[in-house]
Protein backbone atom coordinates (compact mmCIF):
# COMPACT_ATOMS: atom_id res chain seq x y z
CA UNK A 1 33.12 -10.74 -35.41
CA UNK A 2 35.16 -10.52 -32.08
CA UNK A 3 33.82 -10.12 -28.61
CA UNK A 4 33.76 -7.30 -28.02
CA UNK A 5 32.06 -5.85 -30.70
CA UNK A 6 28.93 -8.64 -29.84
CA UNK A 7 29.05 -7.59 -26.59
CA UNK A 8 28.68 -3.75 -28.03
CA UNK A 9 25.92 -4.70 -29.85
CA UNK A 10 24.12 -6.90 -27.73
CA UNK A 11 24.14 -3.79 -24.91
CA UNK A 12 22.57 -1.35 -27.58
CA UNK A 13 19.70 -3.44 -28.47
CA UNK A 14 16.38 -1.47 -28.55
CA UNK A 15 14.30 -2.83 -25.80
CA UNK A 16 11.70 -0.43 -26.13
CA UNK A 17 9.41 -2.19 -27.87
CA UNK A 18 9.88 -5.71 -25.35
CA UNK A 19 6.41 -6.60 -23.56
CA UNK A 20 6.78 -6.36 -19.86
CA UNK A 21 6.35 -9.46 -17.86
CA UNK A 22 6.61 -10.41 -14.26
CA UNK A 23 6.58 -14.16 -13.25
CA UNK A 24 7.93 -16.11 -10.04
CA UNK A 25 8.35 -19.78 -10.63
CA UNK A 26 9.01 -22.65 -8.17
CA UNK A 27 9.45 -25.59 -8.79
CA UNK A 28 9.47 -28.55 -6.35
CA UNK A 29 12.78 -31.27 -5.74
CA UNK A 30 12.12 -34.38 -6.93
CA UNK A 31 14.72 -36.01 -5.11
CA UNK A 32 13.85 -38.68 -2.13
CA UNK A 33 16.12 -36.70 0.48
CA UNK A 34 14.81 -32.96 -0.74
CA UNK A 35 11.08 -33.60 -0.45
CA UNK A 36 9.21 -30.41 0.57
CA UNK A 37 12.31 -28.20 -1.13
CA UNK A 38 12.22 -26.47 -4.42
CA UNK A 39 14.09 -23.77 -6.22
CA UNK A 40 12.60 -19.98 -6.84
CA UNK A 41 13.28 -18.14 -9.79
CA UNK A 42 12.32 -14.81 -9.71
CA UNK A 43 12.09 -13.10 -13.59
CA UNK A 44 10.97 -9.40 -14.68
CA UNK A 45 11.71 -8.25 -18.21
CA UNK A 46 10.53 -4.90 -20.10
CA UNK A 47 11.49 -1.94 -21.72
CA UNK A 48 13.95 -1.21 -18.30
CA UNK A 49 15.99 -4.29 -18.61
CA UNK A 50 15.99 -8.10 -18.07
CA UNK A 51 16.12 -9.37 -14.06
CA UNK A 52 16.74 -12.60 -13.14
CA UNK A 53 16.90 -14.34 -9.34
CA UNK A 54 17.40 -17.93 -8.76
CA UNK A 55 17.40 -19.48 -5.04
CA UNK A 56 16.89 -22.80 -3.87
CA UNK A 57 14.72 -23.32 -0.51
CA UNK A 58 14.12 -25.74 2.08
CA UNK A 59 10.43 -24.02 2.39
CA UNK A 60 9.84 -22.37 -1.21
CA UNK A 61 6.38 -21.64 0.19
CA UNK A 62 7.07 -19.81 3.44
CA UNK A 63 9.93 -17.92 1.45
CA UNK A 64 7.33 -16.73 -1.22
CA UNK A 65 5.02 -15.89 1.53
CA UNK A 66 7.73 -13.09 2.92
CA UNK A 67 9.16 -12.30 -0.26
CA UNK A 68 8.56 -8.12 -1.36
CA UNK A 69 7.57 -9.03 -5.03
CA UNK A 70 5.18 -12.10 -4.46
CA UNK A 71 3.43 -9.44 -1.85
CA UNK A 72 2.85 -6.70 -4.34
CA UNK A 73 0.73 -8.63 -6.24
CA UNK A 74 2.39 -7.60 -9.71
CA UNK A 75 3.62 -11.31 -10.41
CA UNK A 76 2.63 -14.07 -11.92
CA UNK A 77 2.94 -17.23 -10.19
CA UNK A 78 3.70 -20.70 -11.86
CA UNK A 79 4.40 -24.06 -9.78
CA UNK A 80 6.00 -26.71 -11.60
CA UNK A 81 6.05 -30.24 -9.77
C-alpha cells in the first residue's frame, strides 16, 4: 500500500460514531532549574475532528486561568506532577 492511498483512507474514516471529549492537561517540570513551569496540552476530539494544542509555560496556572476553553467550563482538567 503506498502513501498516498493511507493517507486517502485515513481522511475518509467515519468519525461519526467517536465519543466527544474535552480535556486540558498540565503537567508540571521536573527539572531543578524549571520549578513552577509545566507544559499545557489542550485536546478536543468528536464527531467534528481531532484538535490538539501543546505549549509549554513559565506559569501553566495563570495561563489556564486566561485561557477561552478552561473558562467555558466544557473541559476536563487533569494535573500530572
Amino acid at each position: 500500500m503506498t502513501r498516498e492511498e493511507l493517507k486517502t483512507m485515513f481522511l475518509q474514516m467515519d468519525y461519526s460514531n467517536v465519543k466527544e471529549s474535552k480535556v486540558i492537561t498540565v503537567e508540571m517540570d521536573k527539572y531543578p532549574d524549571r520549578i513552577g513551569q509545566g507544559t499545557v496540552n489542550t485536546l478536543r476530539e468528536g464527531p467534528n475532528g481531532f484538535v490538539e494544542f501543546k505549549s509549554h509555560q513559565e506559569n501553566p496556572f495563570e495561563y489556564l486561568s486566561n485561557s477561552k476553553e478552561f473558562a467555558s467550563g466544557e473541559y476536563e482538567l487533569v494535573i500530572k506532577e
